[in-house]
Protein backbone atom coordinates (compact mmCIF):
# COMPACT_ATOMS: atom_id res chain seq x y z
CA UNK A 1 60.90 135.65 130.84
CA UNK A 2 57.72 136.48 128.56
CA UNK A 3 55.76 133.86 130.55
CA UNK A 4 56.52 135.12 134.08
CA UNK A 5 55.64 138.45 132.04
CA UNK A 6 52.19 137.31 131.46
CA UNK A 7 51.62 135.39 134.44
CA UNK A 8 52.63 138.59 136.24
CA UNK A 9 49.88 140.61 134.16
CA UNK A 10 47.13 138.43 134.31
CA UNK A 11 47.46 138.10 138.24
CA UNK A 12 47.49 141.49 139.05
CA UNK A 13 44.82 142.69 136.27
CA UNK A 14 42.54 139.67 136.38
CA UNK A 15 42.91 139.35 140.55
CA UNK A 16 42.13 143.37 140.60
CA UNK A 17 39.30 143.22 138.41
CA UNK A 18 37.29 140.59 140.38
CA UNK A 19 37.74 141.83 143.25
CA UNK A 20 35.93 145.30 141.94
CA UNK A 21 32.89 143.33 140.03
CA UNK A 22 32.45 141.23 143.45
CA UNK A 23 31.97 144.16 145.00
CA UNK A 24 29.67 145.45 142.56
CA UNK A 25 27.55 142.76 143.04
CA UNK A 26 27.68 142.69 146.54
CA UNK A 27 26.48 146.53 146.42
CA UNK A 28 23.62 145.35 143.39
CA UNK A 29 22.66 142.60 145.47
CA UNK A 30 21.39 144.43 148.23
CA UNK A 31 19.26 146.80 145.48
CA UNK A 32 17.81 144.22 142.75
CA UNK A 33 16.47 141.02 142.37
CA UNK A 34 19.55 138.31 142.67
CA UNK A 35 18.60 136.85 139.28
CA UNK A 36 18.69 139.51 137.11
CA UNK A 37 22.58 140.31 138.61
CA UNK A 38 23.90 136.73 138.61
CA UNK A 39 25.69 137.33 135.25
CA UNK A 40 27.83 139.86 137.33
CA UNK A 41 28.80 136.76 139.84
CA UNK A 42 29.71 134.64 137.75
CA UNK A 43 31.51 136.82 135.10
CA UNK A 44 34.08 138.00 138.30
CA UNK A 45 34.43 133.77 138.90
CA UNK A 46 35.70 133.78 135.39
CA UNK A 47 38.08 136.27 135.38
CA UNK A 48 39.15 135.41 139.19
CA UNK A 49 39.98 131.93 137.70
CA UNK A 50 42.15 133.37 135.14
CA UNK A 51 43.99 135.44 137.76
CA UNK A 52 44.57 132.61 140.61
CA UNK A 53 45.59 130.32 137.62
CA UNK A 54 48.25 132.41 136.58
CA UNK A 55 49.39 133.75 140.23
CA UNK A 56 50.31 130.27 140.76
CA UNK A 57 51.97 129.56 137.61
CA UNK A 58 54.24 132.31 138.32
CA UNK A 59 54.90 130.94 141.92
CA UNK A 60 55.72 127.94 140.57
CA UNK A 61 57.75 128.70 137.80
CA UNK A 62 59.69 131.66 139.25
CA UNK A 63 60.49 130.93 143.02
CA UNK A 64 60.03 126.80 143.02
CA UNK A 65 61.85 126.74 138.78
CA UNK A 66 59.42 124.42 137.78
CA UNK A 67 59.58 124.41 133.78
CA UNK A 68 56.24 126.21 131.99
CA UNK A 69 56.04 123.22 129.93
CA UNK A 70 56.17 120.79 132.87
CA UNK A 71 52.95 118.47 132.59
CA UNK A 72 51.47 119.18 135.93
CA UNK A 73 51.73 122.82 135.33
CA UNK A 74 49.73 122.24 131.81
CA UNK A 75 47.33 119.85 133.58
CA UNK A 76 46.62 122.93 135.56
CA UNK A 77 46.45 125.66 133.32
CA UNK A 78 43.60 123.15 131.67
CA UNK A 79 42.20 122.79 134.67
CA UNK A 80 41.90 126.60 135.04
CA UNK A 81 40.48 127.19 131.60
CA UNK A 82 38.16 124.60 132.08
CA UNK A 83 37.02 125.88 134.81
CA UNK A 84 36.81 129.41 133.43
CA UNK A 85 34.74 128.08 130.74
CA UNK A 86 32.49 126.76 133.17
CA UNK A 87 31.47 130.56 135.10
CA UNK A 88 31.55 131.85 131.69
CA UNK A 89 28.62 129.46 130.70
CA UNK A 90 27.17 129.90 133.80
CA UNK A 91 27.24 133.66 133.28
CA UNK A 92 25.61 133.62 129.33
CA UNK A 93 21.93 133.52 130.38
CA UNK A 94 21.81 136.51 132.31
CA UNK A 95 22.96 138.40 129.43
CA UNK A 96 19.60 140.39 128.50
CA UNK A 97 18.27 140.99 124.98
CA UNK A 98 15.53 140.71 122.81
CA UNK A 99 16.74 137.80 120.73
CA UNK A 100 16.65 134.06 120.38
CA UNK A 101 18.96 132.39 122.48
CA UNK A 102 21.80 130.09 120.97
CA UNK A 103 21.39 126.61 121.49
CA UNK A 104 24.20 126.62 124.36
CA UNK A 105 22.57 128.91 126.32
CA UNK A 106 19.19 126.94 126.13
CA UNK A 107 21.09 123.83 127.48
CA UNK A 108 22.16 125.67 130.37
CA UNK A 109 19.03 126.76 131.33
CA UNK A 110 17.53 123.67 131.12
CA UNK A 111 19.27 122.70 134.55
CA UNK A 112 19.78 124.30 137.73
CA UNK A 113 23.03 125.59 138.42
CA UNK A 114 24.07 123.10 140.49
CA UNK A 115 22.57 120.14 137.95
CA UNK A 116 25.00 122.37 135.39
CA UNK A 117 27.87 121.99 137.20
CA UNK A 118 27.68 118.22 138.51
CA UNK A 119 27.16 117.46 134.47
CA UNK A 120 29.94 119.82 133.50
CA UNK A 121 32.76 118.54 135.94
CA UNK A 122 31.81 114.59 135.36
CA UNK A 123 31.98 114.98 131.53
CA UNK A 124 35.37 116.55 131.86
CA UNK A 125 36.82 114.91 134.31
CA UNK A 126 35.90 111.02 132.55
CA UNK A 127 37.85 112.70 129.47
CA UNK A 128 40.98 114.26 131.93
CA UNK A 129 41.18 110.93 133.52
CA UNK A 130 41.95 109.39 130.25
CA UNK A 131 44.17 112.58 128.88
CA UNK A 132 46.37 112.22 132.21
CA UNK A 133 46.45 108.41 132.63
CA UNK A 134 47.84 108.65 128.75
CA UNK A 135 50.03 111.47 128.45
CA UNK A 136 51.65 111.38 132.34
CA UNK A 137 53.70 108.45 131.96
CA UNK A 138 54.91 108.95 128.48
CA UNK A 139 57.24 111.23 127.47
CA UNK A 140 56.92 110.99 124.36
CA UNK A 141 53.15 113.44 124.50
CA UNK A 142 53.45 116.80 124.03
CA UNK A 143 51.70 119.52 126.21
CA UNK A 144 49.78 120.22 122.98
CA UNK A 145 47.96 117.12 123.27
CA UNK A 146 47.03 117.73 126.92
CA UNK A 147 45.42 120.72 125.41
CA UNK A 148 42.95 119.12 123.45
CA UNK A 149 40.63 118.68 126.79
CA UNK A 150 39.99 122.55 126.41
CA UNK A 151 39.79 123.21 123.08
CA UNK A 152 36.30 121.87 122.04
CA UNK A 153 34.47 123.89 125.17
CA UNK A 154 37.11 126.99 124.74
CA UNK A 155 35.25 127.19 121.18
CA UNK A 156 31.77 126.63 121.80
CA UNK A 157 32.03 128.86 124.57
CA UNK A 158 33.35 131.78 122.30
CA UNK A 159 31.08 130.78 119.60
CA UNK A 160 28.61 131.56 122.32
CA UNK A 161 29.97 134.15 123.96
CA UNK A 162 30.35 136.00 120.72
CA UNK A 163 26.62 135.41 120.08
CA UNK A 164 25.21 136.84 123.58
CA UNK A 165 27.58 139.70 123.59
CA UNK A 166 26.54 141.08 119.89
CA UNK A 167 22.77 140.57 120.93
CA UNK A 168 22.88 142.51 124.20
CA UNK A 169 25.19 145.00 122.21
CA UNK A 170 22.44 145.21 119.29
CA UNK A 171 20.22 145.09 121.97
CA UNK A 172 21.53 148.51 123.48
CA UNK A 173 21.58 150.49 120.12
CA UNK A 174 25.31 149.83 120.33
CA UNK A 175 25.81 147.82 116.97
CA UNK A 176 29.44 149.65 116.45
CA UNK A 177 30.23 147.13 119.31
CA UNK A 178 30.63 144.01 116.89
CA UNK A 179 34.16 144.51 115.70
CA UNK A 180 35.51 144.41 119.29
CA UNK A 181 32.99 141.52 120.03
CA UNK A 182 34.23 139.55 116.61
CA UNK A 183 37.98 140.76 117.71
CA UNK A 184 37.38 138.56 120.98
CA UNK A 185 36.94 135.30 119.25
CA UNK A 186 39.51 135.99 116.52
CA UNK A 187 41.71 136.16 119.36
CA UNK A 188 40.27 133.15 121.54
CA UNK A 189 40.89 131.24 118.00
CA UNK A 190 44.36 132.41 117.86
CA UNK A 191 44.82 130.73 121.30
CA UNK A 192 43.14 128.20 121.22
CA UNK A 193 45.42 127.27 118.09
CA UNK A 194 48.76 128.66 119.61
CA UNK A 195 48.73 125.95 122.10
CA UNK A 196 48.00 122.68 119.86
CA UNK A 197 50.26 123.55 117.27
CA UNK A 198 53.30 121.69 117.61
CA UNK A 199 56.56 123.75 118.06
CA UNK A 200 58.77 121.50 115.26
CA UNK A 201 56.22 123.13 112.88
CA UNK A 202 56.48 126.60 113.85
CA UNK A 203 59.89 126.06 113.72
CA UNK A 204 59.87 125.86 110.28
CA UNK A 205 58.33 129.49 109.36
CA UNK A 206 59.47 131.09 112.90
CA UNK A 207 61.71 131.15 115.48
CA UNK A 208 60.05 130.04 119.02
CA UNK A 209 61.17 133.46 120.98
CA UNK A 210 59.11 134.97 118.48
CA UNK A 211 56.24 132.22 118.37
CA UNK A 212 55.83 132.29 122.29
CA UNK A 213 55.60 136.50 122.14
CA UNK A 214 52.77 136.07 119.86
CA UNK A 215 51.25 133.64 121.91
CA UNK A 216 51.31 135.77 125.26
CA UNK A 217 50.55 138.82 123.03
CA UNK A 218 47.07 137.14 122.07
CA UNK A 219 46.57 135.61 125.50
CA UNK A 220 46.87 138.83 127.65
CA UNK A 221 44.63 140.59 124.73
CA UNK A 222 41.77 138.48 124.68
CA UNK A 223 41.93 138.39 128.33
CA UNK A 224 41.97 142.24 128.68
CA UNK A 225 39.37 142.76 125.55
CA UNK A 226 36.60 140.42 127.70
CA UNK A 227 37.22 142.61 130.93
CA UNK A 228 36.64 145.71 128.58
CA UNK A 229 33.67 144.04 127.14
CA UNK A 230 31.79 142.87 130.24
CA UNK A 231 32.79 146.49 131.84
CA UNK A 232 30.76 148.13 128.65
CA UNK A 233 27.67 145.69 128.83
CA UNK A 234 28.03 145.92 132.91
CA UNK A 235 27.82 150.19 132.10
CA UNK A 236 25.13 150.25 129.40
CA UNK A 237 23.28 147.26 131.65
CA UNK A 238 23.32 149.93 134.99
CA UNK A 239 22.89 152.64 132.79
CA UNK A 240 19.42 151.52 131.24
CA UNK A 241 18.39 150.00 134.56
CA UNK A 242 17.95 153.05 136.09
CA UNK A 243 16.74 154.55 132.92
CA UNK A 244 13.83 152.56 133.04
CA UNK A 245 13.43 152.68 136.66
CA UNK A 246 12.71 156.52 136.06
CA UNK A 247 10.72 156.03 133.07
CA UNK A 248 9.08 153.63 135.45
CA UNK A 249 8.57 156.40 138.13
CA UNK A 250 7.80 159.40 135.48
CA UNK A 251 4.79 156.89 133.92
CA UNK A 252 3.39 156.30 137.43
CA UNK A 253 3.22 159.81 138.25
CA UNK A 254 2.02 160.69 135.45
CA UNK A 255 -1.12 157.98 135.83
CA UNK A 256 -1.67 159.25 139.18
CA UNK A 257 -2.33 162.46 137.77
CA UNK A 258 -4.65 161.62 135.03
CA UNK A 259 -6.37 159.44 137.88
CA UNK A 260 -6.71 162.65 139.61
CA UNK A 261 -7.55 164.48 136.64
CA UNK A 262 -10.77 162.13 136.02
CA UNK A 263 -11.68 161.99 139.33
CA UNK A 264 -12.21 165.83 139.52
CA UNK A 265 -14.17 166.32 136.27
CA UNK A 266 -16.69 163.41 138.08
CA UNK A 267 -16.75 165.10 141.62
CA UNK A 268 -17.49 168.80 139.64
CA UNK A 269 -20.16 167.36 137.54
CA UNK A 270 -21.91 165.36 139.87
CA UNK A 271 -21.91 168.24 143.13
CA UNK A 272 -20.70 171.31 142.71
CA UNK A 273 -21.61 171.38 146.55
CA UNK A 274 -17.79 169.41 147.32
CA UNK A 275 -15.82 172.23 147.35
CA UNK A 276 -13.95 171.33 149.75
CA UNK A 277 -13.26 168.12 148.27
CA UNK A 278 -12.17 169.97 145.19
CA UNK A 279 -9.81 171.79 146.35
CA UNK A 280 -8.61 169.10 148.64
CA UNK A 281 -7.77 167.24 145.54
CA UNK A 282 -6.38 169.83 143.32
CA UNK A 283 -3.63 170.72 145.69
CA UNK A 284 -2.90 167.24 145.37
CA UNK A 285 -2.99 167.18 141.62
CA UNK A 286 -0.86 170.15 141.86
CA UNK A 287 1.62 168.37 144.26
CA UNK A 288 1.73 165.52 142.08
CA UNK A 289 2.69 167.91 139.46
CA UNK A 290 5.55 169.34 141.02
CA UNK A 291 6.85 166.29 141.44
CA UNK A 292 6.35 165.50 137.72
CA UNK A 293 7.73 168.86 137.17
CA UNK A 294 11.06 167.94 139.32
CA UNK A 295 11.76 164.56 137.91
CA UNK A 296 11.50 165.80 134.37
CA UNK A 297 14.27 168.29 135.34
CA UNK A 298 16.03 166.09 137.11
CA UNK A 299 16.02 163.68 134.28
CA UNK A 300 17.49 166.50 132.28
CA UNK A 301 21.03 166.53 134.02
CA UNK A 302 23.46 164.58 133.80
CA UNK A 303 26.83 164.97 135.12
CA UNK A 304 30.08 162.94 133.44
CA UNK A 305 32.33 160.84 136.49
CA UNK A 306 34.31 163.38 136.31
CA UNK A 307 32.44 166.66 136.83
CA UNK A 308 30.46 164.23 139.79
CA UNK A 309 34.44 164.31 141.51
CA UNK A 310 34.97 167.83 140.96
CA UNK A 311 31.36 168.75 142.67
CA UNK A 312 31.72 165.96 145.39
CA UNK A 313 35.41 166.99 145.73
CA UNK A 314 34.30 171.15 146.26
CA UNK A 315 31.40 170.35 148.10
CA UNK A 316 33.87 168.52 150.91
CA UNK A 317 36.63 170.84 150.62
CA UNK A 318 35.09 174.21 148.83
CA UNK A 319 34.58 175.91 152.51
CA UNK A 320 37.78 175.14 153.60
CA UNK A 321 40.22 175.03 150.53
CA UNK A 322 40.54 177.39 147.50
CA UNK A 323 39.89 175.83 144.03
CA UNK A 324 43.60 176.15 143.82
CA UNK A 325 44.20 173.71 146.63
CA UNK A 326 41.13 171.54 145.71
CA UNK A 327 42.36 171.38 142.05
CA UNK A 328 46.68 170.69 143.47
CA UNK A 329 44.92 167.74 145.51
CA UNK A 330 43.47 166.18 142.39
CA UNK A 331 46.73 166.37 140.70
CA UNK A 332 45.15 168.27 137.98
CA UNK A 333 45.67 172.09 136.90
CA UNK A 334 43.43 174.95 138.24
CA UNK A 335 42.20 176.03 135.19
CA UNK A 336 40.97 172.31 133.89
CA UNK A 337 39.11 172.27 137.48
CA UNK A 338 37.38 175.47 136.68
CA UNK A 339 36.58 174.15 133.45
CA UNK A 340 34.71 171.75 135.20
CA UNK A 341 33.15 174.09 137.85
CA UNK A 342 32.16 176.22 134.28
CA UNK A 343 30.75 173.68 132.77
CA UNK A 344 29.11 172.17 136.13
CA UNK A 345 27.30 175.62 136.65
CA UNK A 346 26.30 175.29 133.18
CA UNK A 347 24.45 172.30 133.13
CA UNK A 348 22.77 173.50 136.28
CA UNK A 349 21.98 177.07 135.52
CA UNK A 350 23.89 177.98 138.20
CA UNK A 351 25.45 181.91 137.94
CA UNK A 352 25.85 185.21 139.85
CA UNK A 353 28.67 185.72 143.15
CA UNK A 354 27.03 182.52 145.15
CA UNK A 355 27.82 180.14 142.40
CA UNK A 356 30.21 178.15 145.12
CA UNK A 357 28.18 178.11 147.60
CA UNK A 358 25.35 176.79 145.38
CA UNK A 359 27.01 174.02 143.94
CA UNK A 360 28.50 173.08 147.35
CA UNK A 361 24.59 172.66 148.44
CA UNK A 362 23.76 170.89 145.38
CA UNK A 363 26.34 168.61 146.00
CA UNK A 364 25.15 168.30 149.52
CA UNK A 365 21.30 168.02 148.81
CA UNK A 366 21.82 165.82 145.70
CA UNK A 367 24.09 163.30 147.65
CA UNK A 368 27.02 163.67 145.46
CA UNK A 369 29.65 163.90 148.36
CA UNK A 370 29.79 159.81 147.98
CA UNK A 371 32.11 160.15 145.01
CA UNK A 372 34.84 162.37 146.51
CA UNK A 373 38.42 161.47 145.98
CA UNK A 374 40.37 163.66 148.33
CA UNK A 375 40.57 164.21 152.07
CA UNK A 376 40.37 167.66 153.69
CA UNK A 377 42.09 166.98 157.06
């Protein structure tokens, strides 16, 4: 029962997960340069490995009763880890920070990703060949020696895994981001060793009911502690993209403007006669200005998820529903939706008897209405 539990889990989590960081990078893809989002690629590989790995497990154990310790169902779980391990190597270099790379990630990007690959798959299948051709036939091996194909690249990879992630983390100002980092190997240790350990030991110091909980326990943590992780780093790593893209923006305007600056001092010093040019070019200056003016106050708000679904949500709805109806729609309570709308006009400086109809065009003008949640008709 606990491994149809877990198999279950990691299906429907790991399965559900990809499918929304494929479609992140389908959506980044179209907006950046393809190498600096890669990372995103093949992190959703990894974790849609994990999830077609286990969906089958639990077809085959629970409608076809094939035994979880049957051979060919540990040949594939290796098979799926191995592979896992692969898009999560694959994935390491795109990790940005400031810091020396580990020596694992320099060996993957000293080949192509296809050189990577061809090198990855014919060192470990040589080594399957000979784990299969020895352990199929004889009854006598355990499943915990089958394991011992994954465990050497299962640690290496979270050695370096664990290295990448702190850096980026550090990286980010985000140093309290360690212990959750250092939790994910402890765990990948912990399963990593769960499955070699033999169960006539355990058997000595606990039962095996109790010995396979832990080992699901661990397994579905570490799983769900890496989605967490990447989600974070995948955040921050939008989050201080578009950061610098305005800082990017704000610094070029801001050139412009000095440009201008200089080039009207020279015109008024060297004929006072171009008036016309003058002026021509301080309305520009001045243009360029407001524009300055708008992105630094545009810079200065920033709306939580949340209060962007409550705006989006009233700017749909607000001309046709009450906040009553908008707020029974969201399933929340009407005062915690005008809590929003209070805080909302807040950061905006929004007040006096229009305040709905002002956020409504804010929300309209600002191209909010993309993060709705609810449906008028």
């Amino acid at each position: 029962m606990y491994a149809h539990i877990e198999s279950t889990v990691t299906a429907i989590v790991c399965l559900l997960t990809a499918f929304v960081i494929q479609r992140i990078y389908d959506k980044e893809r179209k907006q950046q340069n393809i190498n600096t989002i890669s990372g995103i690629k093949w992190f959703g590989l990894a974790i849609f490995a994990w999830g077609i790995g286990a969906l089958v497990t639990l077809i085959t154990t629970k409608y076809f009763e094939v035994s979880a310790q049957a051979k060919l169902l540990i040949y594939w779980s290796v098979f799926i880890s191995l592979i896992n391990s692969l898009f999560i190597l694959l994935s390491l270099p795109s990790i940005e920070h400031q810091k020396q790379r580990n020596m694992i990630v320099r060996i993957v990007e000293r080949f192509s990703v296809k050189e990577f690959v061809m090198l990855f798959g014919g060192i470990f299948s040589m080594i399957a060949f000979v784990f299969i051709a020895t352990s199929y036939t004889n009854p006598d091996i355990s499943s915990s020696f089958i394991w011992l194909i994954d465990i050497p690249i299962s640690l290496v990879v979270a050695l370096a895994l664990l290295y990448e992630l702190n850096s980026a983390f550090i990286n980010r100002n985000m140093k309290f981001m360690y212990l959750p980092c250092f939790s994910l190997f402890v765990l990948i240790i912990i399963a990593v060793s769960h499955r070699i350990i033999p169960h006539e030991l355990v058997q000595e110091y606990i039962t095996l009911t109790n010995w396979s909980l832990i080992g699901i326990i661990t397994a579905i943590s570490f799983k769900f502690i890496f989605i967490l992780l990447f989600s974070i780093l995948l955040y921050s790593w939008k989050f201080l993209s578009e950061k610098e893209q305005q800082q990017s923006e704000f610094e070029l305007l801001e050139t412009e403007r000095d440009s201008l600056l200089e080039d009207n001092e020279k015109l008024g010093i060297a004929n006072e006669s171009h008036i016309d040019t003058i002026q021509s070019l301080t309305k520009k200056l001045k243009q360029e200005e407001k524009k300055v003016a708008k992105l630094q106050e545009a810079s200065k708000i920033e709306l939580s998820d949340r209060q962007k679904e409550v705006l989006a949500n009233l700017g749909i709805c607000g001309r046709k529903k009450s906040y009553t109806e908008i707020a029974e729609a969201m399933h929340i309570s009407v005062d915690g939706f005008q809590a929003h709308i209070y805080q909302i006009k807040k950061i905006l400086n929004i007040s006096g008897s229009g305040g709905k109809e002002q956020l409504i065009a804010y929300a309209t003008e600002n191209n909010l209405l993309q993060f709705a949640t609810i449906d008028c008709d």
